[in-house]
N, C-alpha and C. Protein backbone atom coordinates (compact mmCIF):
# COMPACT_ATOMS: atom_id res chain seq x y z
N UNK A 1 0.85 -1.17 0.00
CA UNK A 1 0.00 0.00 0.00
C UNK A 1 0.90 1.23 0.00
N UNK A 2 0.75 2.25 -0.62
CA UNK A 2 1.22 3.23 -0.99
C UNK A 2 0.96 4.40 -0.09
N UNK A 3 1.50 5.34 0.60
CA UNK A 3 0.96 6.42 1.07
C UNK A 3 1.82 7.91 0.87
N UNK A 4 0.76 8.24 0.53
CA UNK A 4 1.06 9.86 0.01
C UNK A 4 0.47 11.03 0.20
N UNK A 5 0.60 12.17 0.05
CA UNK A 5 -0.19 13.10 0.09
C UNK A 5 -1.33 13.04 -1.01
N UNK A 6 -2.41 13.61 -0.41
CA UNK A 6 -3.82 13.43 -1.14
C UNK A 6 -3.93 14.56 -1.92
N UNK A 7 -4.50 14.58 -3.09
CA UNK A 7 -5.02 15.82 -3.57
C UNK A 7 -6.13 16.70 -2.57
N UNK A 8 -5.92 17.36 -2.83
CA UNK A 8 -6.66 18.47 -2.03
C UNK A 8 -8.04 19.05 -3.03
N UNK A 9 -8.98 18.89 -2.48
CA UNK A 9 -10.30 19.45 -3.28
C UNK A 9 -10.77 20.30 -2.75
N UNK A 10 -11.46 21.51 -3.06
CA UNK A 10 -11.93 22.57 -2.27
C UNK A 10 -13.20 21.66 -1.55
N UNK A 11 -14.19 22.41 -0.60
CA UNK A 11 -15.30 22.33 0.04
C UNK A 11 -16.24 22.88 -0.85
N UNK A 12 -17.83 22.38 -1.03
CA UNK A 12 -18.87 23.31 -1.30
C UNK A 12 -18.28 24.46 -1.46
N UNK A 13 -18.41 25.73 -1.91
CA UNK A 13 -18.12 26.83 -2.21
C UNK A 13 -16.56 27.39 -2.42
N UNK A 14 -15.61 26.55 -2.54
CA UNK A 14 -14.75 26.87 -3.15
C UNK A 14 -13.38 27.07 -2.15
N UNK A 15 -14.07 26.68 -0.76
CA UNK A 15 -13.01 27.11 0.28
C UNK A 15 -12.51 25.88 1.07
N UNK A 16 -11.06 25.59 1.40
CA UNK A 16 -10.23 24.60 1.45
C UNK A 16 -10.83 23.71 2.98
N UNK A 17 -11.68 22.57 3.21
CA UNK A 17 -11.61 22.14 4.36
C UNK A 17 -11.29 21.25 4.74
N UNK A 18 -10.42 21.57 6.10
CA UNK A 18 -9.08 20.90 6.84
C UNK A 18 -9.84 19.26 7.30
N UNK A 19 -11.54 19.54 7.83
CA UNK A 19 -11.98 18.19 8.25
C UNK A 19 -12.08 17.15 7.26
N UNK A 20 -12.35 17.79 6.07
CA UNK A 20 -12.74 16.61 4.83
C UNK A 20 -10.64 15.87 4.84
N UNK A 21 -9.72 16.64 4.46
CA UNK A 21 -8.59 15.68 4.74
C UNK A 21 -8.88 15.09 6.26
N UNK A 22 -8.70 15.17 7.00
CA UNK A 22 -8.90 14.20 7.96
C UNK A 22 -9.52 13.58 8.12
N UNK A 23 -11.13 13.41 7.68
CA UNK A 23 -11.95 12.24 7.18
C UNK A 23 -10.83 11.22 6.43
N UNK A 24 -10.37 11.91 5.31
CA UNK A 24 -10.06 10.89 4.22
C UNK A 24 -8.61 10.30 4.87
N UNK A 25 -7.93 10.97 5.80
CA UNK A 25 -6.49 9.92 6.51
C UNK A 25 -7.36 9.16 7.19
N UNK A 26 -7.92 9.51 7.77
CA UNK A 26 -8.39 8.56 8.93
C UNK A 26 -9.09 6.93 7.71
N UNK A 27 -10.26 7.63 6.97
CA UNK A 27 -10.52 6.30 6.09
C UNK A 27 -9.31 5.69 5.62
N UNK A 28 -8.41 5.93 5.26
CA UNK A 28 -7.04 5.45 5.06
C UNK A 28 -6.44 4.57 5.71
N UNK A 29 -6.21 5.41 7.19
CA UNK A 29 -5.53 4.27 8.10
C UNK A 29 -6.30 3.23 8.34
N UNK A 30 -7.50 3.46 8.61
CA UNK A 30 -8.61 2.30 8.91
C UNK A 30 -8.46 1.18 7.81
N UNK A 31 -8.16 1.22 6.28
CA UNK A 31 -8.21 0.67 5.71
C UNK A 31 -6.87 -0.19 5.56
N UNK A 32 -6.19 0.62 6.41
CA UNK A 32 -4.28 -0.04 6.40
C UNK A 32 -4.50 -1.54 6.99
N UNK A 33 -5.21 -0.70 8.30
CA UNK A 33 -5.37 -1.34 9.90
C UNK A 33 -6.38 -2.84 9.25
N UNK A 34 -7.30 -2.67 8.67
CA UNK A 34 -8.30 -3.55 8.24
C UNK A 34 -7.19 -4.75 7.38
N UNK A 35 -6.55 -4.16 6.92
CA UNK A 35 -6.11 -5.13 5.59
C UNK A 35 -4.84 -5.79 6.79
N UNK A 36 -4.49 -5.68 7.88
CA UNK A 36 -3.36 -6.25 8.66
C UNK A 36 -4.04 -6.99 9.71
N UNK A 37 -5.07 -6.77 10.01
CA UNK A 37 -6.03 -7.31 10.89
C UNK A 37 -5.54 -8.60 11.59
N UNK A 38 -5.87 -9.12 12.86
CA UNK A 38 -5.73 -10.06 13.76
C UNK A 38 -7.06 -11.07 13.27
N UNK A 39 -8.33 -10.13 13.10
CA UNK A 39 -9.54 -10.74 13.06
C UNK A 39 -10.13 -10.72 14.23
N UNK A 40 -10.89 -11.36 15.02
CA UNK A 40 -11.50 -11.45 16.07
C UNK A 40 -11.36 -12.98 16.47
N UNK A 41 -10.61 -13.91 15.77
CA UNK A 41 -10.11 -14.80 17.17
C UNK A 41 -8.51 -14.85 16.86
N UNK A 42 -7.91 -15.02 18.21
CA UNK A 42 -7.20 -14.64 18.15
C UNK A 42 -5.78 -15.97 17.59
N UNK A 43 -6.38 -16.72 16.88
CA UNK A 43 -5.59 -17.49 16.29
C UNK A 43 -5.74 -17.27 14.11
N UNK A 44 -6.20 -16.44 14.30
CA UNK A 44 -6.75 -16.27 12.50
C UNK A 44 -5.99 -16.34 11.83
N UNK A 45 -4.48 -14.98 12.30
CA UNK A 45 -3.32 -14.65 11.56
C UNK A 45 -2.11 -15.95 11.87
N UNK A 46 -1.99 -17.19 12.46
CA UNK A 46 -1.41 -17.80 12.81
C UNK A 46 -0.09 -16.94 13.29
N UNK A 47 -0.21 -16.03 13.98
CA UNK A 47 0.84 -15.60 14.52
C UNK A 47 0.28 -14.91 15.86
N UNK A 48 0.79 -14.85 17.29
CA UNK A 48 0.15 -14.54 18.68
C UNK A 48 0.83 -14.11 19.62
N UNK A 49 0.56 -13.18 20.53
CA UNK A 49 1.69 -12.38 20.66
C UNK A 49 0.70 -11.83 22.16
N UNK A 50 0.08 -12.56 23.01
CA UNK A 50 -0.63 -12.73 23.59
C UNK A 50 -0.08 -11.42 24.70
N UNK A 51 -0.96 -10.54 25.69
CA UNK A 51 -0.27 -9.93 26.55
C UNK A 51 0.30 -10.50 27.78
N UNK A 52 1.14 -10.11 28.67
CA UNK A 52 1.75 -10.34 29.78
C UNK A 52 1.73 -9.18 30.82
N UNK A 53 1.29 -9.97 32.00
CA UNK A 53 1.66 -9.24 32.96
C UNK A 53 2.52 -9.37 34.27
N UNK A 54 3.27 -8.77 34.32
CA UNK A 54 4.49 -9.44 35.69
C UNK A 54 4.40 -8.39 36.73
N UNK A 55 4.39 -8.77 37.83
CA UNK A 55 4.07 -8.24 39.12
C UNK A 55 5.12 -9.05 40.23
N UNK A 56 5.54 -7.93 40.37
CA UNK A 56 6.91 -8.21 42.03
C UNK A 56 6.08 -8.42 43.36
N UNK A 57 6.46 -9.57 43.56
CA UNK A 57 5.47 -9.66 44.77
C UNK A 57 6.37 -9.65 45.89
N UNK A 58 7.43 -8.84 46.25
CA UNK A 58 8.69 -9.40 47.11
C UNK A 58 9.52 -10.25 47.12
N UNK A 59 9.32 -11.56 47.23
CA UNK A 59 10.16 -12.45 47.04
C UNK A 59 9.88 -13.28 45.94
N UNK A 60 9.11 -12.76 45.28
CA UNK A 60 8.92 -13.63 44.07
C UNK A 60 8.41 -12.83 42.92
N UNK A 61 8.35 -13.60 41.67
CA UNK A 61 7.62 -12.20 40.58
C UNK A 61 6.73 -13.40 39.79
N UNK A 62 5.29 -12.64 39.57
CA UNK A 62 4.26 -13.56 38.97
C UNK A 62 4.16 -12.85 37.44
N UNK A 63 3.67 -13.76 36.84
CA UNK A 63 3.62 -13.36 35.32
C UNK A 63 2.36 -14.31 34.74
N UNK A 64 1.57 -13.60 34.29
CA UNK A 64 0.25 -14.02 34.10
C UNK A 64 -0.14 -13.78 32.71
N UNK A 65 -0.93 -14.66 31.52
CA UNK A 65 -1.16 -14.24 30.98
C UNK A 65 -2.09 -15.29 29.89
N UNK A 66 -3.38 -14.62 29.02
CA UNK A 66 -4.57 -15.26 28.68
C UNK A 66 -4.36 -16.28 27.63
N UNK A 67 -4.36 -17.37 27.66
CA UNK A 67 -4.01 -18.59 26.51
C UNK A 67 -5.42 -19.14 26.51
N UNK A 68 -6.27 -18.31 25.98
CA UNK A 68 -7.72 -18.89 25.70
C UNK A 68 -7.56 -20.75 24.64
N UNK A 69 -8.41 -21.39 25.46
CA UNK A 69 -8.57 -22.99 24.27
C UNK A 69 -7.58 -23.25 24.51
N UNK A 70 -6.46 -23.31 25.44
CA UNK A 70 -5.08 -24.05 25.11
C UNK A 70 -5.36 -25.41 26.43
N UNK A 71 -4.77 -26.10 25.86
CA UNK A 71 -4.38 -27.14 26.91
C UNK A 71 -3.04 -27.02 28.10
N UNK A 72 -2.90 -27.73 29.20
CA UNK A 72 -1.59 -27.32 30.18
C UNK A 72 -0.89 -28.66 29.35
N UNK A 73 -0.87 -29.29 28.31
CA UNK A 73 -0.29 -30.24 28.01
C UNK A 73 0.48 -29.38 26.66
N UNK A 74 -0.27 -28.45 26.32
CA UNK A 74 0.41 -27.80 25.01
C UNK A 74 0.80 -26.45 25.14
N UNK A 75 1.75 -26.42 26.56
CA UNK A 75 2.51 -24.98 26.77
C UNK A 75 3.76 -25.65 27.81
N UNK A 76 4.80 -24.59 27.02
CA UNK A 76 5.66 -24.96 27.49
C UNK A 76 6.59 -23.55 28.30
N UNK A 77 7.21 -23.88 29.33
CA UNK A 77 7.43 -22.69 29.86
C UNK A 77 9.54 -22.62 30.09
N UNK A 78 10.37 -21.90 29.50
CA UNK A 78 11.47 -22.02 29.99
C UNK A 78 11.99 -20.46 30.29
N UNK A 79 12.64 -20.72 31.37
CA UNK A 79 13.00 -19.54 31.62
C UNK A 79 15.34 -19.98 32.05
N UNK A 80 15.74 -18.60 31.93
CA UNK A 80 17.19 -18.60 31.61
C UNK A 80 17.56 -17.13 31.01
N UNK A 81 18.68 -16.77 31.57
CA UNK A 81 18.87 -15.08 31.69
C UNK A 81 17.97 -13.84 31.63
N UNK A 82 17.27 -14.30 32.72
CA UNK A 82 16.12 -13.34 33.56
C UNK A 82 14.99 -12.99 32.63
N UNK A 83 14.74 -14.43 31.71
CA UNK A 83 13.96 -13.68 30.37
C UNK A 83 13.02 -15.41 30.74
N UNK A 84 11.80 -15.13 30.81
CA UNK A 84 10.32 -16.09 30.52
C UNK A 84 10.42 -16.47 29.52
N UNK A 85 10.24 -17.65 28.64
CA UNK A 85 9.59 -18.09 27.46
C UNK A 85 8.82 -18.75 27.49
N UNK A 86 7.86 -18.27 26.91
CA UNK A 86 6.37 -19.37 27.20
C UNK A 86 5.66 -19.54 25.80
N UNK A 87 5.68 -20.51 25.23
CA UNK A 87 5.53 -21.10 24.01
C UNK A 87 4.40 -22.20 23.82
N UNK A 88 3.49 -21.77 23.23
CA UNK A 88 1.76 -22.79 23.34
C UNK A 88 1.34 -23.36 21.87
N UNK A 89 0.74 -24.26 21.84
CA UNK A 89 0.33 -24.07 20.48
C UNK A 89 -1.61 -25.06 21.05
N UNK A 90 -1.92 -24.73 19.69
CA UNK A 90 -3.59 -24.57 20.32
C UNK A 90 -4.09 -25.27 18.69
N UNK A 91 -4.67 -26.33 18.94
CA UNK A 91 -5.47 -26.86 17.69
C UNK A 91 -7.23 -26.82 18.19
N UNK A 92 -7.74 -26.73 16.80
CA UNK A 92 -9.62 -26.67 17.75
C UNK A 92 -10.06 -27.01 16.08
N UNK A 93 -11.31 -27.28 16.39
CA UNK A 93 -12.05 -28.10 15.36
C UNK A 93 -13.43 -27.52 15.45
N UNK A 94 -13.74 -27.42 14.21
CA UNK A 94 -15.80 -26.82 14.52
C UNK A 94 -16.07 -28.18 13.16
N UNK A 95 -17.38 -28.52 13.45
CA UNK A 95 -17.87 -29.71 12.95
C UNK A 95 -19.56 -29.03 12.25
N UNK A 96 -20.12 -29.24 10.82
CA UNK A 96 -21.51 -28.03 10.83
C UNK A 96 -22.11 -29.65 9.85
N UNK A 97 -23.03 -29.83 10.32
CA UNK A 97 -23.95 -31.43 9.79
C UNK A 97 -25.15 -30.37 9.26
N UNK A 98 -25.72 -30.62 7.93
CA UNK A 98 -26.92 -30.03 7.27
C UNK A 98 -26.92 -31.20 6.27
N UNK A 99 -28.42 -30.94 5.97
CA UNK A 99 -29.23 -32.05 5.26
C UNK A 99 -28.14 -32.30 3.54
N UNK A 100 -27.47 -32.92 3.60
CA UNK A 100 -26.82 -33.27 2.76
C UNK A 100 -25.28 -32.88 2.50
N UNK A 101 -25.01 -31.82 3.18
CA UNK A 101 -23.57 -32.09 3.57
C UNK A 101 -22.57 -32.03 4.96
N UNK A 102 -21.84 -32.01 4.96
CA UNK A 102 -21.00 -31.79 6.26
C UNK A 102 -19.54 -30.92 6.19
N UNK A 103 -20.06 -30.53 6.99
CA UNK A 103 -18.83 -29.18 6.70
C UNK A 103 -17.34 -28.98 7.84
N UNK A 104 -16.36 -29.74 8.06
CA UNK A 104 -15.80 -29.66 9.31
C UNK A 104 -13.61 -28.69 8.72
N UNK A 105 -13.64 -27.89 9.88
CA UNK A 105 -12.80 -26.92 9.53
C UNK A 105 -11.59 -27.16 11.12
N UNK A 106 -10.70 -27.38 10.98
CA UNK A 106 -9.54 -27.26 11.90
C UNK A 106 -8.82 -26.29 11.33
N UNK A 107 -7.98 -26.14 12.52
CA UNK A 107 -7.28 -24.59 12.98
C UNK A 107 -5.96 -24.95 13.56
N UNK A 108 -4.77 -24.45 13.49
CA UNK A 108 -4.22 -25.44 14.15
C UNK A 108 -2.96 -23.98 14.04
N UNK A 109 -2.53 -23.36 15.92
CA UNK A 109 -1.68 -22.29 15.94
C UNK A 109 -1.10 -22.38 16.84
N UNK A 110 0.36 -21.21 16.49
CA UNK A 110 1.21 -21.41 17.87
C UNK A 110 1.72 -20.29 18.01
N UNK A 111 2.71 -20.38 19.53
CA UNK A 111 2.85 -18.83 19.25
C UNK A 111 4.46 -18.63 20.30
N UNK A 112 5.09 -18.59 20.70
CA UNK A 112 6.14 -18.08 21.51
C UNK A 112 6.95 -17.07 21.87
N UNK A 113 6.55 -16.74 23.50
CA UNK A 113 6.53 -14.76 23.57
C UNK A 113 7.95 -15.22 24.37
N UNK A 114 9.33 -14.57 24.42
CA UNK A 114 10.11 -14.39 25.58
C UNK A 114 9.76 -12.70 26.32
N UNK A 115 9.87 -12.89 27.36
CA UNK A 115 9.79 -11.63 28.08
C UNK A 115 10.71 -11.29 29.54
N UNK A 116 11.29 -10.48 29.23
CA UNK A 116 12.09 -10.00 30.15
C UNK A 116 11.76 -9.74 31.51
N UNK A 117 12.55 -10.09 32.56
CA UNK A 117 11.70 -9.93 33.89
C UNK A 117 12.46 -9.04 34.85
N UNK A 118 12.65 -8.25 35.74
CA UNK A 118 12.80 -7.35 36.27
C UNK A 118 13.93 -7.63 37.50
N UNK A 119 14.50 -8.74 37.27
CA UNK A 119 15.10 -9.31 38.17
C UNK A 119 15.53 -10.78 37.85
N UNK A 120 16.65 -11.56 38.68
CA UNK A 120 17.11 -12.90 38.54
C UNK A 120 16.35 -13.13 39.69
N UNK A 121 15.57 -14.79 38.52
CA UNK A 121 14.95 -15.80 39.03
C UNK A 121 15.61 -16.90 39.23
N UNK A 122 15.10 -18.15 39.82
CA UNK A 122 15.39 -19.18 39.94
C UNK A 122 14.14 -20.03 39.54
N UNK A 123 14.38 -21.04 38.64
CA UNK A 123 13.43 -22.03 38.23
C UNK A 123 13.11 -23.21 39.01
N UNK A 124 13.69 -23.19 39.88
CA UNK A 124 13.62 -23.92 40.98
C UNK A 124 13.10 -23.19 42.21
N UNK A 125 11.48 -24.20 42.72
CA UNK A 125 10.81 -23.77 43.30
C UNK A 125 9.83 -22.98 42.54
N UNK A 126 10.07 -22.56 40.84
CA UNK A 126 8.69 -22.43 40.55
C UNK A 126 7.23 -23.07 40.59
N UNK A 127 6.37 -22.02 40.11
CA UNK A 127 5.14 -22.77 40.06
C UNK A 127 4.19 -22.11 38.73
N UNK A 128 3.14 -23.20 38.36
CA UNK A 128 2.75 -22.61 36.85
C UNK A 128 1.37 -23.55 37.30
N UNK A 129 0.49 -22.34 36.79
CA UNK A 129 -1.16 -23.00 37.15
C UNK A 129 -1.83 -22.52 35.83
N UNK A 130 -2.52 -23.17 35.23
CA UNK A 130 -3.36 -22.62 33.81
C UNK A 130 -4.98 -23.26 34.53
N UNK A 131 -5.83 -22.23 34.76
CA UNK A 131 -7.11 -22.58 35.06
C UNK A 131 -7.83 -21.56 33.88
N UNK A 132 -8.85 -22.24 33.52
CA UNK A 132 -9.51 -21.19 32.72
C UNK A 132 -9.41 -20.37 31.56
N UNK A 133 -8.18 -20.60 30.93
CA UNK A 133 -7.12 -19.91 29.78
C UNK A 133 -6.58 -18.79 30.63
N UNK A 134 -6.35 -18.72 31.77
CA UNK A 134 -5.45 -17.80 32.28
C UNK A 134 -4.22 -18.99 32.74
N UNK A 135 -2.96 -18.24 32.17
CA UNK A 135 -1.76 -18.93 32.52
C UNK A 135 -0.99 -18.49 33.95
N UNK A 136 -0.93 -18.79 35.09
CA UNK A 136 -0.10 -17.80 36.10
C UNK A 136 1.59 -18.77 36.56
N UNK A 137 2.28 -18.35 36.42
CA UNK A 137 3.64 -18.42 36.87
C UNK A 137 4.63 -17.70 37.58
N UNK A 138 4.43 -18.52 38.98
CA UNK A 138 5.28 -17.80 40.57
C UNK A 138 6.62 -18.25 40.41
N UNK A 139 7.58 -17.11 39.89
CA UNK A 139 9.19 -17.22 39.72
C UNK A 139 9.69 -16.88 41.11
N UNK A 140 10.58 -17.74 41.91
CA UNK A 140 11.21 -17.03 43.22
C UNK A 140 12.26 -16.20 42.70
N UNK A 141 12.45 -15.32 43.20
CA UNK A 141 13.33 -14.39 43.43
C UNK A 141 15.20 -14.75 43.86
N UNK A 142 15.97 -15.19 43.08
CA UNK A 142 17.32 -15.29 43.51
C UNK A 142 17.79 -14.04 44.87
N UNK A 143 18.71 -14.67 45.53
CA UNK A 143 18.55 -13.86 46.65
C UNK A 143 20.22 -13.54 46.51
N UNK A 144 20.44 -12.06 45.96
CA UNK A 144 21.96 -11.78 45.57
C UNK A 144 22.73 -11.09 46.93
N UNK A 145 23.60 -11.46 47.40
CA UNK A 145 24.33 -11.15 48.20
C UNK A 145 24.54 -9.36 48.67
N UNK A 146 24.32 -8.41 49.80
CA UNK A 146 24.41 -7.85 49.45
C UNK A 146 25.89 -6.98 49.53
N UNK A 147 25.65 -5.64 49.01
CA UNK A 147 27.50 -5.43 48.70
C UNK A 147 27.98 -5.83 50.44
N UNK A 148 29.86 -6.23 50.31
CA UNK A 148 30.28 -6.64 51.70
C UNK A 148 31.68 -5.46 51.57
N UNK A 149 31.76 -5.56 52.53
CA UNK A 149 32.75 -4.37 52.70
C UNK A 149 34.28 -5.23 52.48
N UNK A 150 35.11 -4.38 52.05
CA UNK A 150 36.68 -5.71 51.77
C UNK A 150 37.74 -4.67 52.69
N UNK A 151 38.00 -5.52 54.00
CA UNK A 151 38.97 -4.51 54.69
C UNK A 151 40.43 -4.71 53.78
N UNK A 152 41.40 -3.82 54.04
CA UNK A 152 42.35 -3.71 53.84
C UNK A 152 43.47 -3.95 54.49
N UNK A 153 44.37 -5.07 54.11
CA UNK A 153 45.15 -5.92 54.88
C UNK A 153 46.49 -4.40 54.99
């Protein structure tokens, strides 16, 4: 898609108006935005990029985030230089029976986010719960030494 400056047309009576260009960017971008579209589920574009949220809870940091239709058998979680990777993939099937034919459509997507975390974890002693297509994962907190003073011999 091409973008450029628009010709400019006067208004009714001959005088230049600023809202009619901004009608016509705006129909523009909308039409960018339309043609790149996700769709409305969120496996359409086979590509997923799901949000995250991480929260310091003191000694630990949780990271939560929505894997609608997925199974806990088809996510995988690794974490290694203070960065989450959580990697799912999600197959689903719709089945449509009418008087003489049958119509059945699979779907079949994946997706793998790394995300940076605000601190060194330890994977040991984690915990990972998926109820509901919400994913939650309790990272403990590495416990770094703090500065020590070095006397001088």
């Amino acid at each position: 898609m091409r973008f450029g400056l628009t010709k400019v047309t006067p208004a009714r009576g001959g005088l230049w108006n600023p809202m009619e260009e901004i009608v016509q960017m705006q129909d523009m971008l909308n039409n960018m935005f339309k043609e790149r579209s996700f769709g409305d589920r969120w496996s359409e574009a086979g590509i997923l990029a799901p949000l995250v949220d991480v929260k310091d809870e003191g000694s630990e940091l949780i990271v939560t985030t929505d894997l609608p239709e997925v199974e806990k058998g088809d996510v995988d979680l690794d974490v290694s230089d203070n960065m989450l990777t959580i990697s799912a993939k999600r197959n689903s099937s719709t089945e449509e029976k009418e008087e003489g034919y049958l119509r059945r459509e699979r779907t079949y997507s994946s997706f793998s986010r790394t995300v940076s975390l605000p601190g060194t974890v330890s994977a040991e002693g984690a915990r990972a719960k998926l109820d509901n297509g919400v994913l939650s994962v309790t990272l403990p907190k590495m416990q770094i030494e703090e500065n020590k003073k070095i006397l001088i011999e």
